[in-house]
Protein backbone atom coordinates (compact mmCIF):
# COMPACT_ATOMS: atom_id res chain seq x y z
CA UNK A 1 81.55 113.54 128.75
CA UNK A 2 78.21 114.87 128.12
CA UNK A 3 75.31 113.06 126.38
CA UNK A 4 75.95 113.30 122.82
CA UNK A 5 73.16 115.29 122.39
CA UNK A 6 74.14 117.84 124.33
CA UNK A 7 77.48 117.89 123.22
CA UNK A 8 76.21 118.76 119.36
CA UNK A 9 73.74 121.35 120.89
CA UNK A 10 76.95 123.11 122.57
CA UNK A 11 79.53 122.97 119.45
CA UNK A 12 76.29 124.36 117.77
CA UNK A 13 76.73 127.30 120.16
CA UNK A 14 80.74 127.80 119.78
CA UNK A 15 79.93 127.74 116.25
CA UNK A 16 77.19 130.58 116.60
CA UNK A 17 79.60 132.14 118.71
CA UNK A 18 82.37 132.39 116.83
CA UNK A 19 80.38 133.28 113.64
CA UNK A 20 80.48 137.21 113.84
CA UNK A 21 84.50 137.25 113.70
CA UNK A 22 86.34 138.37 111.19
CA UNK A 23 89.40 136.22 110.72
CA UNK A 24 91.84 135.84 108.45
CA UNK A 25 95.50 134.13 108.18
CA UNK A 26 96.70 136.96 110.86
CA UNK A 27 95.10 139.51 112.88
CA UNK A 28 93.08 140.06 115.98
CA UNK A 29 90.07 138.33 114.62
CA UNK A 30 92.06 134.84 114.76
CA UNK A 31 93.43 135.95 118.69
CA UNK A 32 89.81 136.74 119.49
CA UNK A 33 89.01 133.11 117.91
CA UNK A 34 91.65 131.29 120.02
CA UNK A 35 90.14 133.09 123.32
CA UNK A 36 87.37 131.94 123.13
CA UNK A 37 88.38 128.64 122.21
CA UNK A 38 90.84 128.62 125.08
CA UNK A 39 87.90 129.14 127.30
CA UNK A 40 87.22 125.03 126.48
CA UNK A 41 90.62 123.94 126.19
CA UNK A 42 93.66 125.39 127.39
CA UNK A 43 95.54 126.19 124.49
CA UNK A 44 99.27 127.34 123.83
CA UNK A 45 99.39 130.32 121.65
CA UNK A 46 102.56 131.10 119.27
CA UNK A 47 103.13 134.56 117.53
CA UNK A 48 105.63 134.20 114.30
CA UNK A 49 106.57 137.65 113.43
CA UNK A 50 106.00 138.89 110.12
CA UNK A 51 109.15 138.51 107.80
CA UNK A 52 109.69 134.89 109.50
CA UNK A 53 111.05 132.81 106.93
CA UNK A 54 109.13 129.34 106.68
CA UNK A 55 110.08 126.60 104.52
CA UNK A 56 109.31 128.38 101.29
CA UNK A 57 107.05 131.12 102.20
CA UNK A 58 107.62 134.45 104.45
CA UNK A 59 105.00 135.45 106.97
CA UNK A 60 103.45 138.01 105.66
CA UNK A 61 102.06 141.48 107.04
CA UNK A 62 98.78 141.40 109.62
CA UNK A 63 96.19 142.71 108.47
CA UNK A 64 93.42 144.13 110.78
CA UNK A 65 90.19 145.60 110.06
CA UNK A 66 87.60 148.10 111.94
CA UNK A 67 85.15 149.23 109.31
CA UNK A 68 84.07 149.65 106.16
CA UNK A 69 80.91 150.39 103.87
CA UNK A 70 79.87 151.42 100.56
CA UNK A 71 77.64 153.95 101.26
CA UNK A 72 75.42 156.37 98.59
CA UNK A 73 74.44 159.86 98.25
CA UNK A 74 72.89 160.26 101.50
CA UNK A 75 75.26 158.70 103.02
CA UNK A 76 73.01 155.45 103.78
CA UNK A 77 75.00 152.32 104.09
CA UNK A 78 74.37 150.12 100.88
CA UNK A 79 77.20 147.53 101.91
CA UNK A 80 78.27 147.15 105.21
CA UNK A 81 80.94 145.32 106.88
CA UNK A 82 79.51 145.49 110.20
CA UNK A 83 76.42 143.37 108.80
CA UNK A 84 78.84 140.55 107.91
CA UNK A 85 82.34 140.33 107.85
CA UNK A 86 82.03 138.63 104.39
CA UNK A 87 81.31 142.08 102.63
CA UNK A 88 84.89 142.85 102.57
CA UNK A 89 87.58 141.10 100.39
CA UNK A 90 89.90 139.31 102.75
CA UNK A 91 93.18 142.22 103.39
CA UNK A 92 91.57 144.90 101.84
CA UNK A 93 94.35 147.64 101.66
CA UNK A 94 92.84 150.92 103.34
CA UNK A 95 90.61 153.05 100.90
CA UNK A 96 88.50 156.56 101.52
CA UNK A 97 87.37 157.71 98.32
CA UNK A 98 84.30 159.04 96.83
CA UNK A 99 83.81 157.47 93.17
CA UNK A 100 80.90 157.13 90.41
CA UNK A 101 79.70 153.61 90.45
CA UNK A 102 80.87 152.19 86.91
CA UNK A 103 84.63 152.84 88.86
CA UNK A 104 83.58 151.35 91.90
CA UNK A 105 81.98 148.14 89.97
CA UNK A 106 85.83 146.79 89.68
CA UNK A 107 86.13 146.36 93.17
CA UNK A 108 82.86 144.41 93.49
CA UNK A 109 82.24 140.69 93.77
CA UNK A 110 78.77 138.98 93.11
CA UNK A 111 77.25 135.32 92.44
CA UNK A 112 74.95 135.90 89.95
CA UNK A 113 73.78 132.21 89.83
CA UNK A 114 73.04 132.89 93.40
CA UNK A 115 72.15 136.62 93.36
CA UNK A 116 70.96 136.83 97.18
CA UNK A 117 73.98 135.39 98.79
CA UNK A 118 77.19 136.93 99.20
CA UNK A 119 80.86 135.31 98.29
CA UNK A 120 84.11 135.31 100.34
CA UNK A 121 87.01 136.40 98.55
CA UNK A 122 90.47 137.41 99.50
CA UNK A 123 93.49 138.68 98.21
CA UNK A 124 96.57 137.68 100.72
CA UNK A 125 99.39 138.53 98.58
CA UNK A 126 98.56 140.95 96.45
CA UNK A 127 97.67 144.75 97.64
CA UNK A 128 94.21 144.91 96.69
CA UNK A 129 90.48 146.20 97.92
CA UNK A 130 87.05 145.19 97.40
CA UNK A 131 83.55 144.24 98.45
CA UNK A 132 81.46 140.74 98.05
CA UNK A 133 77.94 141.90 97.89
CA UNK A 134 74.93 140.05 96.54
CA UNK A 135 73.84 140.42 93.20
CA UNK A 136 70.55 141.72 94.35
CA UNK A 137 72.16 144.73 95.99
CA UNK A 138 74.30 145.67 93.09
CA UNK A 139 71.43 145.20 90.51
CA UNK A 140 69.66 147.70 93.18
CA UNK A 141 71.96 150.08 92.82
CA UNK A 142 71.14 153.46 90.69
CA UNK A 143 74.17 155.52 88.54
CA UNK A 144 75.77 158.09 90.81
CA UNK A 145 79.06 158.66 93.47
CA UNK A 146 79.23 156.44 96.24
CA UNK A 147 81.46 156.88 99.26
CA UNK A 148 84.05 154.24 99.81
CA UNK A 149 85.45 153.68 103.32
CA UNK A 150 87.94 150.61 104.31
CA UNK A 151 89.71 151.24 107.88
CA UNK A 152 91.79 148.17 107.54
CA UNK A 153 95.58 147.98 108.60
CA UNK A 154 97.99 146.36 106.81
CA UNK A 155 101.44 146.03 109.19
CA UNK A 156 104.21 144.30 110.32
CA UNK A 157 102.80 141.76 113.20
CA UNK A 158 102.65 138.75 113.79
CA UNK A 159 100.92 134.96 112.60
CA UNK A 160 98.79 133.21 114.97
CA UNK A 161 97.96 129.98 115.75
CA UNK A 162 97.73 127.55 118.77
CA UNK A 163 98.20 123.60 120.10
CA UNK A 164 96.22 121.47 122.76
CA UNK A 165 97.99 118.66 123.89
CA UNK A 166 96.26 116.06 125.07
CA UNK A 167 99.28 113.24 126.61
CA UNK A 168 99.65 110.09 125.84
CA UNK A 169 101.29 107.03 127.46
CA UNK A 170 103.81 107.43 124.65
CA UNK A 171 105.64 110.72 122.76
CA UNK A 172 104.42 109.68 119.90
CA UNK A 173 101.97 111.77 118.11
CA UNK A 174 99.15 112.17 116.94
CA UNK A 175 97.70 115.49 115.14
CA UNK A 176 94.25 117.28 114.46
CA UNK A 177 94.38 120.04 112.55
CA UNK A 178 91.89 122.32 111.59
CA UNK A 179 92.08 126.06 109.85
CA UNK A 180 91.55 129.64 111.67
CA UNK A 181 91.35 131.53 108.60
CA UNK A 182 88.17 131.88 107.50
CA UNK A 183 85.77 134.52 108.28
CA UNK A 184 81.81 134.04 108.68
CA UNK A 185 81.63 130.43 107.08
CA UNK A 186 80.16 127.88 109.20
CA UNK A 187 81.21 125.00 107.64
CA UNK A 188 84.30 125.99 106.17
CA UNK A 189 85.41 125.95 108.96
CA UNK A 190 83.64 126.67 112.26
CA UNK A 191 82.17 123.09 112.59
CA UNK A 192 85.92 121.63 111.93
CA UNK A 193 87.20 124.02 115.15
CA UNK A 194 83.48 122.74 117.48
CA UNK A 195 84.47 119.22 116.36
CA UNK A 196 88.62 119.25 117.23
CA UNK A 197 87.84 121.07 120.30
CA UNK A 198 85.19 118.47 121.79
CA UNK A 199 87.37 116.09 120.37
CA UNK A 200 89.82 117.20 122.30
CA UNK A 201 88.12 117.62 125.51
CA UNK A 202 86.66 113.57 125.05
CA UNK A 203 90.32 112.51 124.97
CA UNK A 204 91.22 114.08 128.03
CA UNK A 205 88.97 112.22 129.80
CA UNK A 206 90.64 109.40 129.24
CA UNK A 207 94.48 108.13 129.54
CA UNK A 208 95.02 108.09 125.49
CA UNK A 209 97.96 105.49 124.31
CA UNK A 210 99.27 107.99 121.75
CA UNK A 211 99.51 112.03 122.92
CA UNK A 212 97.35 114.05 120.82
CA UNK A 213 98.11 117.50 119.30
CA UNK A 214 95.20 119.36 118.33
CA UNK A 215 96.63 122.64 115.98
CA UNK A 216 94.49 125.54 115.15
CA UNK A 217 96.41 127.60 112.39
CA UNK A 218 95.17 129.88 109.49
CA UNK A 219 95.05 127.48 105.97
CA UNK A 220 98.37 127.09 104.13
CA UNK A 221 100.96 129.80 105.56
CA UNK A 222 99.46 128.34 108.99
CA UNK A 223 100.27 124.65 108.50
CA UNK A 224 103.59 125.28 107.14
CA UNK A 225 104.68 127.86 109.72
CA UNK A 226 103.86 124.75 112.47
CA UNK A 227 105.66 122.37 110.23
CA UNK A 228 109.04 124.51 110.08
CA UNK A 229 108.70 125.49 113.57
CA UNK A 230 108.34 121.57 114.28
CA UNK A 231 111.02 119.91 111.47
CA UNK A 232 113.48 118.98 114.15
CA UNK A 233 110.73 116.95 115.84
CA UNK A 234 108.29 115.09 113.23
CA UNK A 235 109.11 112.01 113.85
CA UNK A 236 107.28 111.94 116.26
CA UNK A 237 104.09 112.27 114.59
CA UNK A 238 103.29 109.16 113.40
CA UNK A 239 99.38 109.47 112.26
CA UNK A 240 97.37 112.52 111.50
CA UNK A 241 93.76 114.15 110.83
CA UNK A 242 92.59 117.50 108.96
CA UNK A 243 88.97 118.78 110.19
CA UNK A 244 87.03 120.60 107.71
CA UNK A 245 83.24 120.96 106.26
CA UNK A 246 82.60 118.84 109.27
CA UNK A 247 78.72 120.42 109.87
CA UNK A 248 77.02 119.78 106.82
CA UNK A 249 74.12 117.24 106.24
CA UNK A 250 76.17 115.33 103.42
CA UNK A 251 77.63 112.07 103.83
CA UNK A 252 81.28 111.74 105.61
CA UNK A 253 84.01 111.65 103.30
CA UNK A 254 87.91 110.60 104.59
CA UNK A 255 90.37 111.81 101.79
CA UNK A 256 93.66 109.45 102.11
CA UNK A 257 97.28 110.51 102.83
CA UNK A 258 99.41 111.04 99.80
CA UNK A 259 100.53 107.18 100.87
CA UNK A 260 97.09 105.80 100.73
CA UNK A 261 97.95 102.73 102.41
CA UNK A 262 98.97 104.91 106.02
CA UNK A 263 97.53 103.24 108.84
CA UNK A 264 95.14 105.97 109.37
CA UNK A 265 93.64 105.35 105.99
CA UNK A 266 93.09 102.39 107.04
CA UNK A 267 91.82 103.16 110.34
CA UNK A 268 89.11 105.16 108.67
CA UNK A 269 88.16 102.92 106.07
CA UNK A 270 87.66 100.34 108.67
CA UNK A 271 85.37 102.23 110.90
CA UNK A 272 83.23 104.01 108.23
CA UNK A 273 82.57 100.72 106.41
CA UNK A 274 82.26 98.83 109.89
CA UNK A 275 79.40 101.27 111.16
CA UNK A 276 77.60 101.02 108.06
CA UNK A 277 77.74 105.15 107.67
CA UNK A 278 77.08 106.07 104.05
CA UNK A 279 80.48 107.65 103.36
CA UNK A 280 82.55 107.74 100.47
CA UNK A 281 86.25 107.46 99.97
CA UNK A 282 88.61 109.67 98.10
CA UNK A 283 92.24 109.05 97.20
CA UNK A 284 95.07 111.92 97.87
CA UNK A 285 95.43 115.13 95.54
CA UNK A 286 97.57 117.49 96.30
CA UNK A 287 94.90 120.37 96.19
CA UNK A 288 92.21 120.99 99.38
CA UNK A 289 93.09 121.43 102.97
CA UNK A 290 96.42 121.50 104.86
CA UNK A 291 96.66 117.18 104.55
CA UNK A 292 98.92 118.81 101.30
CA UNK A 293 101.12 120.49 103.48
CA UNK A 294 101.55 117.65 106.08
CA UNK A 295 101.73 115.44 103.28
CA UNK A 296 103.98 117.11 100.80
CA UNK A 297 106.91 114.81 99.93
CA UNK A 298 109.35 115.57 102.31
CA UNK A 299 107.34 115.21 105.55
CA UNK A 300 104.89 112.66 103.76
CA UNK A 301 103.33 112.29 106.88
CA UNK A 302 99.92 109.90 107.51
CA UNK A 303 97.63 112.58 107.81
CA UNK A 304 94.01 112.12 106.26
CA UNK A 305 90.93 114.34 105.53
CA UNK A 306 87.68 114.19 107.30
CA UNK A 307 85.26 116.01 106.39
CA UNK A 308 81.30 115.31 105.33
CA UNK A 309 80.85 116.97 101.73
CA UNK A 310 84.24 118.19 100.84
CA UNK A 311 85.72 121.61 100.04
CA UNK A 312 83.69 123.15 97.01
CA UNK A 313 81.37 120.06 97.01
CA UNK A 314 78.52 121.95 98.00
CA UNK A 315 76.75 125.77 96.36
CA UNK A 316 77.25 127.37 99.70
CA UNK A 317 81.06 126.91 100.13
CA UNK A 318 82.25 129.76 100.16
CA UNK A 319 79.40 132.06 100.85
CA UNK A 320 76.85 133.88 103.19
CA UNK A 321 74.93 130.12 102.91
CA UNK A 322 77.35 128.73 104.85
CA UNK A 323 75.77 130.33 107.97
CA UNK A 324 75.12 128.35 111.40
CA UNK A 325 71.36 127.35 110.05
CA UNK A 326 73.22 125.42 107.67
CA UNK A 327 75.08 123.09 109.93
CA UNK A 328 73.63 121.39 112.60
CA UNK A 329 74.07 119.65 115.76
CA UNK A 330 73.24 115.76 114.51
CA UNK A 331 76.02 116.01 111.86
CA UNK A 332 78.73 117.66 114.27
CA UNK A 333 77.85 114.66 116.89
CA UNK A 334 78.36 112.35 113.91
CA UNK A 335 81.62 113.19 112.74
CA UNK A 336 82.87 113.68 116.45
CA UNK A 337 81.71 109.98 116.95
CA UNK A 338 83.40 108.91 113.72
CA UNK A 339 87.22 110.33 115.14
CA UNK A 340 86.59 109.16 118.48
CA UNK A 341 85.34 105.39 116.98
CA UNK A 342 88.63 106.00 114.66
CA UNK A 343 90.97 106.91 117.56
CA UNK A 344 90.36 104.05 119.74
CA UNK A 345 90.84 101.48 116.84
CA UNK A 346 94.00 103.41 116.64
CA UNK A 347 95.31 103.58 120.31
CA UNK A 348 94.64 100.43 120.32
CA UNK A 349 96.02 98.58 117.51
CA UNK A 350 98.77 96.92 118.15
CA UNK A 351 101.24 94.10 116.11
CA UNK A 352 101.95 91.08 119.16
CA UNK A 353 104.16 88.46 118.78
CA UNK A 354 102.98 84.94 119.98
CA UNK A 355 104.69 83.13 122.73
CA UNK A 356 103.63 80.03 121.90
CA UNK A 357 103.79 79.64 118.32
CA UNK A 358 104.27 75.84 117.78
CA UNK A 359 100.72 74.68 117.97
CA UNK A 360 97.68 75.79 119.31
CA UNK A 361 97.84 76.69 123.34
CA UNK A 362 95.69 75.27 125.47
CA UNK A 363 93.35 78.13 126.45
CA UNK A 364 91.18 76.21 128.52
CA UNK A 365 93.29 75.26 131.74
CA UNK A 366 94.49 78.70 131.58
CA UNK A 367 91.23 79.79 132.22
CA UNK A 368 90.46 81.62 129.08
CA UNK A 369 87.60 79.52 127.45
CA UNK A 370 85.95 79.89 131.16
CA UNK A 371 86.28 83.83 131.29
CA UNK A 372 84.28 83.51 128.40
CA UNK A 373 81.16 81.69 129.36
CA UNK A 374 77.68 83.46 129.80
CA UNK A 375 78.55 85.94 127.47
CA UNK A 376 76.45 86.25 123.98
CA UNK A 377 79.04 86.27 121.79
CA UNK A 378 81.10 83.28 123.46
CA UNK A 379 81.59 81.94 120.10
CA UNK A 380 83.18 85.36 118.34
CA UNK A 381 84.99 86.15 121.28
CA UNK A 382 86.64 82.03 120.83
CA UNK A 383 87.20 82.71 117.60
CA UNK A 384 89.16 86.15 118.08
CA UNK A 385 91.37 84.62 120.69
CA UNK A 386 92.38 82.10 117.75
CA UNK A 387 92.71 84.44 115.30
CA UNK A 388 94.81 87.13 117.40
CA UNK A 389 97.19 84.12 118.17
CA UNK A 390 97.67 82.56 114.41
CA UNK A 391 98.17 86.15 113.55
CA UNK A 392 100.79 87.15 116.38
CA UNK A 393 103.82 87.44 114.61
CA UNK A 394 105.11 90.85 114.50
CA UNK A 395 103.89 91.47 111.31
CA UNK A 396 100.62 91.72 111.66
CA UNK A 397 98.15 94.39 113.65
CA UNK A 398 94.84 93.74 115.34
CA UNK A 399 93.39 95.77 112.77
CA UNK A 400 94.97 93.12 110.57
CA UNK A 401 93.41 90.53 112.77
CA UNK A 402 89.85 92.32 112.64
CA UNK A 403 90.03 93.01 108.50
CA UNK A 404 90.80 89.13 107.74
CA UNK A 405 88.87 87.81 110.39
CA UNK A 406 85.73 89.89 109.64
CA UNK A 407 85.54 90.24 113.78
CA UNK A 408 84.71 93.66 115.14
CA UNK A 409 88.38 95.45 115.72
CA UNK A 410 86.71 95.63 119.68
CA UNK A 411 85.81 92.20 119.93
CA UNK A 412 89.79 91.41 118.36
CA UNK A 413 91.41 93.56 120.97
CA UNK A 414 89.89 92.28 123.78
CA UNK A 415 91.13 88.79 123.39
CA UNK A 416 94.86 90.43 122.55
CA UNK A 417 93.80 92.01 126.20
CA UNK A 418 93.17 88.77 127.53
CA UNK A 419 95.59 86.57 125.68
CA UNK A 420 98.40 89.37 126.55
CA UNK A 421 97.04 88.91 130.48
CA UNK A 422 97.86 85.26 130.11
CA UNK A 423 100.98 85.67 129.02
CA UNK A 424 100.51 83.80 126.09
CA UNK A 425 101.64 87.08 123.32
CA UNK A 426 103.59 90.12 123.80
CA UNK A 427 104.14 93.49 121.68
């Protein structure tokens, strides 16, 4: 891979790139998203039609959108869609009407506490149209008609979203998941797509113990669309990650799986507190991201939340703020280094059983103690072998070993490495 570096300076530029789109939970927007994510990953797309039933929910109607404005009485452009696809409320039904402003004020969205930036809004389920605008424009505006113009379709279609598999030495999975839904937000959630993807392309570099599946599906209706498509086959996934709000300056934060105690919690909590990272550690709510759907109760799957300040943590969630200046290439390296630090503690980990559990082995005349010398941290490495081999009993796992030994989970699996070479413990 790429120096690190470099690597945040180019998920800087898919970000940038994929800024302009205007996505939603269906449409062309999200297709044009995937393409251009395919063009770093090859990615297999899947079109649900609409009317699909889906555990509880139906796929609803795509919704597509060309232009629209708010424009005055000589027929200059006061709110554009064009300028940012923000300006329109998420599935705007298709409007063409002339009307006096104190009509048109019902259909308009502000932040006065902000009054120069501009909300996203949406209305999914509900037939409905509107514009976000900043308060500044609408305080700008004088009495009088204004034209009002939405060419937005609203259809039968389809719902789109995509996997990357990465394989594994085993069928067992692993998933990333991050959300296509959102329109120009940077953050939420353009840095979470940069991130899976180079994530992604970092694993494939290498021969990964577990196969990964990275998913890229519109929030909510998205995850649980791949979950019914996937019922007959979640067993398989035995640990999981959601990617969002991964671009901001703000301090990582992992939000557990509804079990807490999943061994990707743990994973997490081990590598944040091991690299000294000022982080912070939430437990499970069922309100955020899709880690709700993947851990509602009857799938209750180990899938975690990473993210830096979470959802709604920060005054430009949710706005024009959360632009590409507001995420930057340093904190997109750092949370791609956090999941591929968490990862390999995870491909890794592994419970052994000893082989010669009645006393200590003799290490040295099986050359073990002599592998070690010359190296600086003889006396850690001597002390891991020991450790792995009092703790070999099917029960526990290196990351077991490392947590009670206070040993660095690499230093731990190394002597399982060795110790397993010598035949001395098995998995």
């Amino acid at each position: 891979m790429a120096p690190m570096t470099q690597v945040g300076e180019e998920m800087h530029a898919l970000v940038e790139r994929l800024y302009p789109l205007c996505r939603s939970i269906t449409g062309d927007g999200v297709r044009a998203t995937l393409d251009i994510v395919g063009e770093y990953v090859p990615l297999q797309v899947h079109e649900v039609p609409t009317g699909t039933q889906v555990l509880d929910w139906t796929v609803p109607q795509e919704w597509n959108i060309r232009d629209a404005y708010i424009a005055d009485g000589t027929g200059r452009r006061v709110v554009d869609f064009a300028a940012n696809s923000l300006h329109v409320l998420g599935y705007s039904v298709p409007v063409s009407k002339t009307m006096p402003l104190t009509e048109l004020r019902e259909h308009l969205h502000t932040l006065p506490d902000h009054p120069n930036w501009v909300p996203y809004r949406t209305s999914y389920y509900k037939p409905e149209w509107g514009f976000c605008l900043s308060q500044e424009t609408l305080d700008a505006l004088p009495d009088g008609d204004y034209e009002v113009h939405v060419d937005s379709t609203l259809a039968d279609g389809h719902l789109t979203y995509a996997e990357h598999v990465v394989p594994g030495q085993v069928a067992d999975e692993v998933i990333v998941s991050c959300h296509t839904c959102h329109p120009s937000l940077a953050n939420d959630n353009l840095a979470g797509i940069a991130v899976a993807t180079f994530l992604a392309r970092a694993l494939a570099e290498q021969t990964p113990y577990y196969t990964y599946r990275f998913i890229y599906a519109p929030g909510t209706i998205g995850a649980i669309t791949w979950l019914a498509r996937n019922a007959d086959r979640i067993d398989r996934v035995k640990h999981g990650l959601v990617l969002a709000c991964a671009g901001d300056s703000g301090q990582l934060t992992y939000k557990q799986s509804r079990r807490g105690d999943a061994e990707i919690d743990r994973v997490l909590q081990h590598v944040l507190a091991a690299s000294e990272r000022p982080h912070h550690i939430n437990e499970f709510t069922p309100y955020g991201y899709d880690e709700r759907q993947y851990c509602s109760p009857g799938f209750n799957l180990g899938v975690g939340s990473l993210s830096r300040t979470p959802y709604a943590g920060y005054p430009e969630y949710h706005t024009s703020a959360d632009n590409p200046d507001f995420v930057s290439p340093e904190a997109m390296t750092d949370t791609l280094a956090v999941c591929r630090e968490a990862f390999a503690v995870l491909d890794r980990n592994r419970r052994y059983l000893n082989l010669s559990p009645y006393g200590e082995p003799q290490l040295g005349r099986r050359g073990l103690y002599d592998a070690l010398g010359g190296r600086s941290d003889t006396k850690q490495a001597q002390m891991a072998m020991l450790w792995v081999l009092n703790l070999s009993d099917g029960e526990h796992s290196l990351l077991d070993v490392a947590q009670r030994s206070g040993l660095p989970f690499d230093t731990v699996a190394g002597a399982a490495d060795a110790l397993h070479e010598a035949g001395l413990i098995k998995t």
